[in-house]
Protein backbone atom coordinates (compact mmCIF):
# COMPACT_ATOMS: atom_id res chain seq x y z
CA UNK A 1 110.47 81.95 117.68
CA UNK A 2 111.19 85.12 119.51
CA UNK A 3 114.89 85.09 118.34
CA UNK A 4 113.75 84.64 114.46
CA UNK A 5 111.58 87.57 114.57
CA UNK A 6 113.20 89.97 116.07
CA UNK A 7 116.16 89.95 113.49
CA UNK A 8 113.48 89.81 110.62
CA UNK A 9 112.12 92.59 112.10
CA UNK A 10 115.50 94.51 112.06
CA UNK A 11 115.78 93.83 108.49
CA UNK A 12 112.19 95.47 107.49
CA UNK A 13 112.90 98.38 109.24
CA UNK A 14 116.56 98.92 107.51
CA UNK A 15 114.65 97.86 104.18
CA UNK A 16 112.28 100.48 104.75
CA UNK A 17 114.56 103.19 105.20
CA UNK A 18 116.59 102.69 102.75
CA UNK A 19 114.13 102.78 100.44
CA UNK A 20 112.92 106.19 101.77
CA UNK A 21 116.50 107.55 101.46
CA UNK A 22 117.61 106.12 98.00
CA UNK A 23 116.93 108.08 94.91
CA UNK A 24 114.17 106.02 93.26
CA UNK A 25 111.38 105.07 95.90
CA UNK A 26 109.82 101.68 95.48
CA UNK A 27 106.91 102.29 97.20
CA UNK A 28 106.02 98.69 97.09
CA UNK A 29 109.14 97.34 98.85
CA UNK A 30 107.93 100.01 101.23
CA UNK A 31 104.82 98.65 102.07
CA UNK A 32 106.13 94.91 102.07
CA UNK A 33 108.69 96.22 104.90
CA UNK A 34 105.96 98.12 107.30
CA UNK A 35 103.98 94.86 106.97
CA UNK A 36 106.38 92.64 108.00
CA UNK A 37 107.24 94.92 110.53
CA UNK A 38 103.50 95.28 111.59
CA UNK A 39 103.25 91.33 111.85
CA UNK A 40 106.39 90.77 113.64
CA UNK A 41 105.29 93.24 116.37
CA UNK A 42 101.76 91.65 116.54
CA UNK A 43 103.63 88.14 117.38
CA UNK A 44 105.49 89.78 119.79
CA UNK A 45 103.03 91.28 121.74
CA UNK A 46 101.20 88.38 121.49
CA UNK A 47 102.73 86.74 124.40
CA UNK A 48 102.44 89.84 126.66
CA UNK A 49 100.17 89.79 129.49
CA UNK A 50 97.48 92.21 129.82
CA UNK A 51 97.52 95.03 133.08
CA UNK A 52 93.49 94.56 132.83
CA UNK A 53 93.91 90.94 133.62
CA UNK A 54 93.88 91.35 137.15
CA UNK A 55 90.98 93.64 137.46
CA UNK A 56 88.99 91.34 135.14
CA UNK A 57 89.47 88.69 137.65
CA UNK A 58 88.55 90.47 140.56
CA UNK A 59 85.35 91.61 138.78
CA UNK A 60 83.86 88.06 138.06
C-alpha cells in the first residue's frame, strides 16, 4: 500500500505546482491535488506509532 501512495502522492504535489506556475490557474485541479495529498499523508501516518504511547501505559 505504502509503495502506491507514495508515488500518487508525488504526482499531486507536481500537479499542484504546475498549476500554480502555468498561466491560467485551475483552481479546482488545485484543490483536487492538496486533497489527495492531504489523504495520502493521513494513510501514511496512520501506521506511525505514537511517543505518548508509552506514558499512557505507564499511567493506567
Amino acid at each position: 500500500m505504502k509503495k502506491l501512495i507514495i508515488p500518487i502522492m508525488i504526482i499531486a504535489i507536481l500537479v499542484a505546482f504546475f498549476e500554480q506556475v502555468s498561466a491560467e490557474k485551475n483552481v479546482y485541479i488545485t484543490v483536487v491535488a492538496i486533497v489527495v495529498f492531504m489523504f495520502g499523508m493521513m494513510q501514511l501516518s496512520a501506521k506511525t506509532p505514537s511517543k505518548n504511547k508509552e506514558k499512557e501505559d505507564k499511567d493506567v
